[in-house]
Structure formats: structure tokens, C-alpha cells
N, C-alpha and C. Protein backbone atom coordinates (compact mmCIF):
# COMPACT_ATOMS: atom_id res chain seq x y z
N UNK A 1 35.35 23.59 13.30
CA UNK A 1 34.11 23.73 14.03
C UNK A 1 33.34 22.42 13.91
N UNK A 2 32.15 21.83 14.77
CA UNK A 2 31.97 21.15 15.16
C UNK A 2 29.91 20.84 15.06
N UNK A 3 29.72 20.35 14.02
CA UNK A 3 28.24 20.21 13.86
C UNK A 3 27.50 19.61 14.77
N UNK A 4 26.44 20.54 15.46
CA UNK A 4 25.42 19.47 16.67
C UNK A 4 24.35 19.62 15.78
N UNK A 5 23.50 18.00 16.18
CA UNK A 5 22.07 18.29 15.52
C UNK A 5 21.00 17.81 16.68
N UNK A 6 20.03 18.66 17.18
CA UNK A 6 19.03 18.24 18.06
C UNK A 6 18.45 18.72 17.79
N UNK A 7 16.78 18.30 18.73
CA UNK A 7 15.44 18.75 18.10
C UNK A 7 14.68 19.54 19.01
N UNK A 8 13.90 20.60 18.74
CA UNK A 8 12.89 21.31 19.17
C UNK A 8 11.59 21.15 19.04
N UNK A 9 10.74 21.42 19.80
CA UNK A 9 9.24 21.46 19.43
C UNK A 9 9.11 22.52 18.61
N UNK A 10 8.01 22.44 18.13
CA UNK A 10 7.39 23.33 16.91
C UNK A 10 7.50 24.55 18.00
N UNK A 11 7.28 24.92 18.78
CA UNK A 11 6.94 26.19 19.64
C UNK A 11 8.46 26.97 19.44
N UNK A 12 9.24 26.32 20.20
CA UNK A 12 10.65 26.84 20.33
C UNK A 12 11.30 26.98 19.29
N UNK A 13 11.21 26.09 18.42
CA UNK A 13 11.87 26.55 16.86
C UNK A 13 11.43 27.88 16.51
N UNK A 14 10.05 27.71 16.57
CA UNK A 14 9.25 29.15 16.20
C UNK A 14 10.07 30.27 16.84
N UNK A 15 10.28 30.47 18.29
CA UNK A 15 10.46 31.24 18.92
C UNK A 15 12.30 31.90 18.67
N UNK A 16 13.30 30.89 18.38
CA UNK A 16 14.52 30.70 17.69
C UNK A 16 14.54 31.66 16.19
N UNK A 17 13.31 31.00 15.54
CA UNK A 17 13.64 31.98 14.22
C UNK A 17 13.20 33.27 14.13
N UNK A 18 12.18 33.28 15.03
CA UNK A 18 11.78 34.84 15.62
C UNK A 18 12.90 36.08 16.01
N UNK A 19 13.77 34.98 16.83
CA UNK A 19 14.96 35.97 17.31
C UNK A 19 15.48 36.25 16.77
N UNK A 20 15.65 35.34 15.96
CA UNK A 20 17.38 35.64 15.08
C UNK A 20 17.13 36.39 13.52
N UNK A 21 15.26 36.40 13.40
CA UNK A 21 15.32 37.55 12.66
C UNK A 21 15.08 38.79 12.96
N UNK A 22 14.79 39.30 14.40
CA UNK A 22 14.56 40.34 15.24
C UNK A 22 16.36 41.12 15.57
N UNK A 23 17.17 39.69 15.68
CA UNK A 23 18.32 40.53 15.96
C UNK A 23 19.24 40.38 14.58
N UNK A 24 18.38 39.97 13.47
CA UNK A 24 18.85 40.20 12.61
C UNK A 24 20.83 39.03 11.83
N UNK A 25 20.41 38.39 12.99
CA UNK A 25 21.74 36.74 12.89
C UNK A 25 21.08 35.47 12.10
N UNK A 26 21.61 34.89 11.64
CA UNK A 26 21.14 33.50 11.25
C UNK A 26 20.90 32.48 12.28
N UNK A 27 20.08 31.59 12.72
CA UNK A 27 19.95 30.82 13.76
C UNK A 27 21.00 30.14 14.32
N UNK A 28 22.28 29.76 13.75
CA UNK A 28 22.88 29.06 13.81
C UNK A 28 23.75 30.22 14.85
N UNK A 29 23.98 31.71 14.15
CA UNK A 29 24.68 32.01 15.68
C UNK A 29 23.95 32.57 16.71
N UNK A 30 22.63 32.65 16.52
CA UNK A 30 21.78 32.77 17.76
C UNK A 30 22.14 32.02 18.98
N UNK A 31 21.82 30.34 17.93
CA UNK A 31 22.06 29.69 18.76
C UNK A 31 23.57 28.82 19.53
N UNK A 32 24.75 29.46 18.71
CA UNK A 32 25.57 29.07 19.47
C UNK A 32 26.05 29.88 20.29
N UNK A 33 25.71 31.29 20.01
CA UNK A 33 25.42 32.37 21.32
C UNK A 33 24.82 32.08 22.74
N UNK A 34 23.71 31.72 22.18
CA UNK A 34 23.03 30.90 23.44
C UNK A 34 23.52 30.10 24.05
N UNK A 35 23.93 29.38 23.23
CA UNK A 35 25.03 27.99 23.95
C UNK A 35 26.01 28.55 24.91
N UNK A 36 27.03 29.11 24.51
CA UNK A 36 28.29 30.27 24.50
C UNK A 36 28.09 30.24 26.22
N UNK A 37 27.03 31.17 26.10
CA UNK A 37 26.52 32.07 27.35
C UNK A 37 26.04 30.97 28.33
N UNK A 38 25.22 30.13 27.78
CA UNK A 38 24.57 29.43 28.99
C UNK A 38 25.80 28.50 29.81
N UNK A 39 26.66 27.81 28.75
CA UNK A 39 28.06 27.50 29.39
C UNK A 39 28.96 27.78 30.31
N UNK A 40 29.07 29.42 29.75
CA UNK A 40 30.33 30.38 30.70
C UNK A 40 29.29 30.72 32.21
N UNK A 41 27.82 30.71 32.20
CA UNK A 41 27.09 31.12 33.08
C UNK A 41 27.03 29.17 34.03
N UNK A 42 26.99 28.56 33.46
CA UNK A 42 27.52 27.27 34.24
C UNK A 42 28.65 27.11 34.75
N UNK A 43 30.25 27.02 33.98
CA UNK A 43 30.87 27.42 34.58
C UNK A 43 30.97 28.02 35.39
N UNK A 44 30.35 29.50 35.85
CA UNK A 44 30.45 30.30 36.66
C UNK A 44 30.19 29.76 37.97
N UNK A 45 28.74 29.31 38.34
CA UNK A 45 28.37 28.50 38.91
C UNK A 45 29.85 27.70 39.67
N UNK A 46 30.09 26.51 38.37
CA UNK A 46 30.80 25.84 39.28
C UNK A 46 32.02 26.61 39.90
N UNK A 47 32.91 27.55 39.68
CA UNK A 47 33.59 28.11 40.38
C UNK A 47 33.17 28.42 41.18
N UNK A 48 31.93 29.26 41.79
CA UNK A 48 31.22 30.09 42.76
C UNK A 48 31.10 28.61 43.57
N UNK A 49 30.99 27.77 43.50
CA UNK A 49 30.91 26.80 44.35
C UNK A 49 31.75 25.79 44.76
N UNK A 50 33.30 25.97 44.05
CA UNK A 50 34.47 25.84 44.58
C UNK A 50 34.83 26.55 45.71
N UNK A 51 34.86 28.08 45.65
CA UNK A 51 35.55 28.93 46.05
C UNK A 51 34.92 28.37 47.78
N UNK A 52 33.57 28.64 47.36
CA UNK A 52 32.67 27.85 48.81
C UNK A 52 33.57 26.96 49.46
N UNK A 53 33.40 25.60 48.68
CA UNK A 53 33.56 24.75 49.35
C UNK A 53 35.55 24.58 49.73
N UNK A 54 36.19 25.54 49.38
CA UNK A 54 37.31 25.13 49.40
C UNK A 54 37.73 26.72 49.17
N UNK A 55 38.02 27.44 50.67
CA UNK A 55 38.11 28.82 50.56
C UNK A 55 39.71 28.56 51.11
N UNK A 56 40.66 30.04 50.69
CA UNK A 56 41.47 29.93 50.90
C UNK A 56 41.81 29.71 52.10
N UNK A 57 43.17 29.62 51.86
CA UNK A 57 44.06 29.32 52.96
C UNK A 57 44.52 30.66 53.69
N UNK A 58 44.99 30.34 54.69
CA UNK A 58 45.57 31.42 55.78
C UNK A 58 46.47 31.46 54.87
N UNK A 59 47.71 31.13 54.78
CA UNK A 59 48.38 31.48 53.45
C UNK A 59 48.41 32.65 52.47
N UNK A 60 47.41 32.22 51.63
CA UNK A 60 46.86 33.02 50.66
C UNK A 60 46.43 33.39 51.01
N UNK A 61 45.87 33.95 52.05
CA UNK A 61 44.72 35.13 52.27
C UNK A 61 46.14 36.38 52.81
N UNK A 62 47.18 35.82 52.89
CA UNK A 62 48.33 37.36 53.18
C UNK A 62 48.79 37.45 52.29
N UNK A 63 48.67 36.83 51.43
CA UNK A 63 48.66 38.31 49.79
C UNK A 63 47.91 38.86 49.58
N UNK A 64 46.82 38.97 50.69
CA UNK A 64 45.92 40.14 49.95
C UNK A 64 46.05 41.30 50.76
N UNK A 65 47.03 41.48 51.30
CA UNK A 65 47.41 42.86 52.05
C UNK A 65 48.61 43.11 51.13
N UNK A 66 49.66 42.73 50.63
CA UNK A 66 50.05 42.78 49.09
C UNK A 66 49.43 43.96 48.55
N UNK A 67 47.94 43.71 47.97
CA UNK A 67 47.40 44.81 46.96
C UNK A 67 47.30 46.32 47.62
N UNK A 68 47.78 46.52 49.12
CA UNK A 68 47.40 47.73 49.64
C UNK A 68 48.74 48.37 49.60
N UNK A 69 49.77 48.04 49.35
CA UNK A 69 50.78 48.84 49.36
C UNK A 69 50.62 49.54 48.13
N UNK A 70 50.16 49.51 47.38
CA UNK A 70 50.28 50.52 45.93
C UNK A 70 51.54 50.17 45.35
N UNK A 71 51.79 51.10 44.20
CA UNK A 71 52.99 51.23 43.06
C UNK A 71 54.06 51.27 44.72
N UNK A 72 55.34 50.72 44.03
CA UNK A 72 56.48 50.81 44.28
C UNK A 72 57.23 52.51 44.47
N UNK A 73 57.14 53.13 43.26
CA UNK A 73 57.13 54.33 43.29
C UNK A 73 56.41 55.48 42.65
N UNK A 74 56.61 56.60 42.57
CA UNK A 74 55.57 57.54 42.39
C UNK A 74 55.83 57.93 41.22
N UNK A 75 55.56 57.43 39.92
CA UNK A 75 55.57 57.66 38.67
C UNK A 75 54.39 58.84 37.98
N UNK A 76 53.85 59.94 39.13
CA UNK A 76 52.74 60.80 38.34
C UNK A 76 53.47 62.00 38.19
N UNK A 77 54.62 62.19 38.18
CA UNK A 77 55.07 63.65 37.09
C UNK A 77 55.39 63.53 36.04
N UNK A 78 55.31 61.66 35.50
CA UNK A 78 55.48 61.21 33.98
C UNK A 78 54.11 62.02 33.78
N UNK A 79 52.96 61.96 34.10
CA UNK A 79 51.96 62.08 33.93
C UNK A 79 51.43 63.71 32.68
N UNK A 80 52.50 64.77 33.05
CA UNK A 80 52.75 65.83 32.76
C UNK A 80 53.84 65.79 31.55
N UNK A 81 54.99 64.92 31.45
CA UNK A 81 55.83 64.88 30.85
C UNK A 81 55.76 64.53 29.63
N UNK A 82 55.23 63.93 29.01
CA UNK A 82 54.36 63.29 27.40
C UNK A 82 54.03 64.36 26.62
N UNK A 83 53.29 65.77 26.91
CA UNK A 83 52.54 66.04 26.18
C UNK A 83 53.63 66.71 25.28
């Protein structure tokens, strides 16, 4: 693992140790929680704005009639057979 050190104003520190004794964590995984999240929620972003700018292809868009055929075959009288 990997040590960051940056600084807060007196306000936000305040508000940091508030949390993390409200949810009962040490600051340190408050805040790499926070981190965590705000990341995967950026990421997200940039995918959502791939997909935009660079939508599939005619191609790929006929595998998605693919997902409508269902199972191959009809495996629900296993369904009965287990107990």
C-alpha cells in the first residue's frame, strides 16, 4: 500500500474526523473510501462518455438479438429433480 500526504483546511479536517467517528472507521479508511468511490464514479463518467462518442457498430449491435433466443434447452424439470 501506498502513503499520500495532503492538506486540508481546519474546516474539512474537522468535518473528516467527525465522520469517521460517527461511522465509527479511522480516518484513514474514511478517507480512502472516499477516494475509492470518487474514482470508480470518475471512471464511470469516462466510460459513459466513450460509449457516446464511439457507439457501436452495426456489427455489434447483432449480437444483441443473440440475448433473445434464451437457454439452448429446457433444463426446468431439473428444477423438481434435486430435492
Amino acid at each position: 500500500m501506498t502513503m499520500l500526504s495532503f492538506r486540508l483546511d481546519d474546516a474539512e479536517a474537522g468535518r473528516v474526523r467527525e465522520w469517521a467517528a460517527r461511522l465509527e472507521v479511522d480516518v484513514s479508511t474514511l478517507v480512502r473510501e472516499a477516494v475509492r468511490r470518487r474514482l470508480d464514479e470518475l471512471a464511470s463518467e469516462a466510460d459513459a462518455r466513450a460509449w457516446a462518442e464511439h457507439p457501436l457498430s452495426a456489427g455489434e449491435l447483432e449480437l444483441a438479438g443473440v440475448s433473445d433466443w434464451g437457454p439452448a434447452e429446457d433444463w426446468s424439470d431439473w428444477a423438481g429433480s434435486r430435492r
